[in-house]
N, C-alpha and C. Protein backbone atom coordinates (compact mmCIF):
# COMPACT_ATOMS: atom_id res chain seq x y z
N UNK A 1 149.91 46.32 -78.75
CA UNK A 1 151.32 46.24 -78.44
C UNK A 1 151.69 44.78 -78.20
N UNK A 2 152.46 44.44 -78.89
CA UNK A 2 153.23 42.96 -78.66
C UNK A 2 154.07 42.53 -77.52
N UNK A 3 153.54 41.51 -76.47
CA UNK A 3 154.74 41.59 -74.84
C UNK A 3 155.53 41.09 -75.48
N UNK A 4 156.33 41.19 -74.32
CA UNK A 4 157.87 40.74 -74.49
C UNK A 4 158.95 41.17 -74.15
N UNK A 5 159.66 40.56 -74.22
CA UNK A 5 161.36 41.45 -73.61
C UNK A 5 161.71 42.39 -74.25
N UNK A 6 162.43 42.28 -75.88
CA UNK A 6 162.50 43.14 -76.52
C UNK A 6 161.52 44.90 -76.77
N UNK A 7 160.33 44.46 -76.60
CA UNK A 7 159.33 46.08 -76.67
C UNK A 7 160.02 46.40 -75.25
N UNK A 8 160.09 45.96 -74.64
CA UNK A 8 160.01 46.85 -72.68
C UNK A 8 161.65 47.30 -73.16
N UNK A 9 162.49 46.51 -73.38
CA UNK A 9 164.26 47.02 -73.28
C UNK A 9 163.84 48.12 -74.34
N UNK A 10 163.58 48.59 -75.35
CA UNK A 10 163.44 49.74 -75.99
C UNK A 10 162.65 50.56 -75.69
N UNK A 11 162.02 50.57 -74.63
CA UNK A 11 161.31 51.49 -73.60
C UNK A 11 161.78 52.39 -72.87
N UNK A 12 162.50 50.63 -72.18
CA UNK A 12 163.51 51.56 -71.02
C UNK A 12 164.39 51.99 -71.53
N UNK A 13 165.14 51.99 -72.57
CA UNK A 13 166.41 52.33 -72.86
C UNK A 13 165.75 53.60 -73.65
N UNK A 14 164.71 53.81 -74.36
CA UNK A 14 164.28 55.56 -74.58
C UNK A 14 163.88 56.32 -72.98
N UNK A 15 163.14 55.71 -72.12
CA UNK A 15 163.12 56.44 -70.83
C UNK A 15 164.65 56.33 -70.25
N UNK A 16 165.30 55.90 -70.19
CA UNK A 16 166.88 56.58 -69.86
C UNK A 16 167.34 57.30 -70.23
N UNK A 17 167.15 57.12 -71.78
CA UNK A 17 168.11 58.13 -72.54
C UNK A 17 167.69 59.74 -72.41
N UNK A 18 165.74 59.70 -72.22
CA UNK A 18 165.26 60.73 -71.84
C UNK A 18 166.03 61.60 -70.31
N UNK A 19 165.82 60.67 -69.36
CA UNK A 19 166.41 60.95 -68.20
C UNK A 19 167.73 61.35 -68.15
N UNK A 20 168.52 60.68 -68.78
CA UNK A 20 170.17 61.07 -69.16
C UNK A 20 170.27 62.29 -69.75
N UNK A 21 169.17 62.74 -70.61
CA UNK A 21 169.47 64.01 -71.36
C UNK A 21 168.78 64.92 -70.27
N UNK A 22 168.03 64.73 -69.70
CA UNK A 22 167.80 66.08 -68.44
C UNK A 22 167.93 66.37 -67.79
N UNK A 23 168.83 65.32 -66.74
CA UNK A 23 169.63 65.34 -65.84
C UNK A 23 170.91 66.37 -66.33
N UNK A 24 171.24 65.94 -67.76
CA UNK A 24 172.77 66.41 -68.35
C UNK A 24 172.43 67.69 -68.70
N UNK A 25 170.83 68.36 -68.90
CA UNK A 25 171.07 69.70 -68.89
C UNK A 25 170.67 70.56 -67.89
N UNK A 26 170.72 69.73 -66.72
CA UNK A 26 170.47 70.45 -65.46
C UNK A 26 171.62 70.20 -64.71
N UNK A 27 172.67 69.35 -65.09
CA UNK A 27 173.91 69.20 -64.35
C UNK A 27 174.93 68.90 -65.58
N UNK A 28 175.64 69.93 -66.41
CA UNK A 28 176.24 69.94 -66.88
C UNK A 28 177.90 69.28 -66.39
N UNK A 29 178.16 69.91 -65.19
CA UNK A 29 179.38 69.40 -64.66
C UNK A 29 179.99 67.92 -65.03
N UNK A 30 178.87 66.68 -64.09
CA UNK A 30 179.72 65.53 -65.01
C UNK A 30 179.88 65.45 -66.64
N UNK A 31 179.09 65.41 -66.67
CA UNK A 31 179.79 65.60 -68.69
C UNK A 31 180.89 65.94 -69.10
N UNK A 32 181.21 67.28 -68.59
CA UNK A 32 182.61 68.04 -68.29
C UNK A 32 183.69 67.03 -68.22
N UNK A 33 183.33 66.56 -67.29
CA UNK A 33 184.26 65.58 -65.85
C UNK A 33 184.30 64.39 -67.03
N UNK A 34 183.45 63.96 -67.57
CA UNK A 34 183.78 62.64 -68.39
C UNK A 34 184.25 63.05 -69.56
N UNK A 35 184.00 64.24 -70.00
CA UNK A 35 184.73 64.62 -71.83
C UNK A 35 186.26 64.79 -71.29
N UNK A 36 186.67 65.32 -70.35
CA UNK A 36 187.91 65.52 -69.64
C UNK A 36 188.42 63.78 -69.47
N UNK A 37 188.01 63.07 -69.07
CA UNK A 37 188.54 61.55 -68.66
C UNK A 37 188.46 60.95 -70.35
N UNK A 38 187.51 60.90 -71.22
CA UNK A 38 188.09 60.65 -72.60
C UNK A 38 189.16 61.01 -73.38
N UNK A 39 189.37 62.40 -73.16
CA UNK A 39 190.62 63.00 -73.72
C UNK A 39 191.70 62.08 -72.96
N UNK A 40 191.90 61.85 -72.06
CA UNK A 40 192.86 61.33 -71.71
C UNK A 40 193.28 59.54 -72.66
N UNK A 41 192.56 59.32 -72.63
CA UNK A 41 192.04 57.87 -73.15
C UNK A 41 192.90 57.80 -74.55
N UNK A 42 193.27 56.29 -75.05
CA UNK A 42 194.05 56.46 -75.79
C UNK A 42 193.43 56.21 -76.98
N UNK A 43 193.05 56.78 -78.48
CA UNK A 43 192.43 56.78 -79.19
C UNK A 43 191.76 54.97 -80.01
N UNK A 44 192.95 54.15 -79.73
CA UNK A 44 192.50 52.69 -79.44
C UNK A 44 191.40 52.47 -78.98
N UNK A 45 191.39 52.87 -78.03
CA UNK A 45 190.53 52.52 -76.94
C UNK A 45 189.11 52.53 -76.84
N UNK A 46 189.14 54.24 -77.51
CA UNK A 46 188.20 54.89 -77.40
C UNK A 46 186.75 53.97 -78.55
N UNK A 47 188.04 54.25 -79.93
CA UNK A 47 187.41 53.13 -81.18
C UNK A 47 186.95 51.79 -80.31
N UNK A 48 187.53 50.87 -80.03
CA UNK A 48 187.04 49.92 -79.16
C UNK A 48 185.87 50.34 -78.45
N UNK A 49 185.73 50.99 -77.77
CA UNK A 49 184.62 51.22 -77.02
C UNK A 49 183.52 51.52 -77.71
N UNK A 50 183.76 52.39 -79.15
CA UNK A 50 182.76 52.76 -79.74
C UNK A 50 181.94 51.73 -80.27
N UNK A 51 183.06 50.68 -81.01
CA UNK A 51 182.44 49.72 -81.63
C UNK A 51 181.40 48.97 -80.70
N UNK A 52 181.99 48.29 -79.60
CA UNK A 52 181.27 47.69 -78.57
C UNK A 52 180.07 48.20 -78.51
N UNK A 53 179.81 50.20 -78.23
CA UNK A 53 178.51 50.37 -78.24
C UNK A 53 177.80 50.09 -78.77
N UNK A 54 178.61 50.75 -80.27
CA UNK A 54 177.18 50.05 -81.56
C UNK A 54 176.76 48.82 -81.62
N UNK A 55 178.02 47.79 -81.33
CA UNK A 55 177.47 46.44 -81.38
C UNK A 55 176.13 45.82 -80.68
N UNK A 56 176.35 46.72 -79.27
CA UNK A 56 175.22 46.50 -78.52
C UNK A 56 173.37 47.04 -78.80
N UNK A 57 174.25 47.73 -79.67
CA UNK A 57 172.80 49.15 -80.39
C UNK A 57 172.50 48.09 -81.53
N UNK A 58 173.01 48.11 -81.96
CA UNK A 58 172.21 46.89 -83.23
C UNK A 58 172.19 45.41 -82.66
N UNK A 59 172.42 44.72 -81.68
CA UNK A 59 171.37 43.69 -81.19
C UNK A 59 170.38 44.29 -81.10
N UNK A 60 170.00 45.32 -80.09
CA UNK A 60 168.98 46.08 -79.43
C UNK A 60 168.09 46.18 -80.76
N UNK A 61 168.34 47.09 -81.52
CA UNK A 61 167.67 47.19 -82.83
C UNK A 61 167.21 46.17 -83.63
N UNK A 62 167.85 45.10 -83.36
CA UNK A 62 167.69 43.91 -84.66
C UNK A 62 166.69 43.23 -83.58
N UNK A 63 166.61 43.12 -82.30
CA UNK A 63 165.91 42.19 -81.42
C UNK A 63 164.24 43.28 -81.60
N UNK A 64 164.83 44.69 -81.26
CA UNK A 64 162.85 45.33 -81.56
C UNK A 64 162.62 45.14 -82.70
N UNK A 65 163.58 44.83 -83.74
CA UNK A 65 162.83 44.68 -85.23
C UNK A 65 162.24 43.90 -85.33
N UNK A 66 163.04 42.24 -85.00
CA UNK A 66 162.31 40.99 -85.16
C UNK A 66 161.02 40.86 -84.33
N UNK A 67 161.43 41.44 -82.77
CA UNK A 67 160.29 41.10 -81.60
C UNK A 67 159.03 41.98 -81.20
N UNK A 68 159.70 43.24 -81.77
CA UNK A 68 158.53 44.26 -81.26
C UNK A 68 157.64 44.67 -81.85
């Protein structure tokens, strides 16, 4: 395994995402509570936000490609 920053942030960010998904099917409620607060949201916005994510998902991706 190669150290470095990049291998550990795609670690942690699969052990979150793990944790996020089992938490979310043992406590459905916030989810609820946040699909309810998106609807509200103005479809602008939402696009904006999306992009931002991905943007952040492909550093992430392009940094384990080059580094990990």
């Amino acid at each position: 395994m190669t150290d470095g920053f990049f291998p550990f942030l795609g670690y942690a960010l699969l052990l979150a995402m793990f944790v996020e998904g089992v938490v979310l099917a043992l406590f459905p409620g916030p989810m609820q509570a946040m699909m309810a607060e998106f609807a509200k949201m103005a479809p602008a916005r939402l696009r904006v936000m999306g992009l931002a994510s991905a943007f952040v998902a492909v550093i992430i991706l392009a940094g384990l490609a080059r580094f990990g």
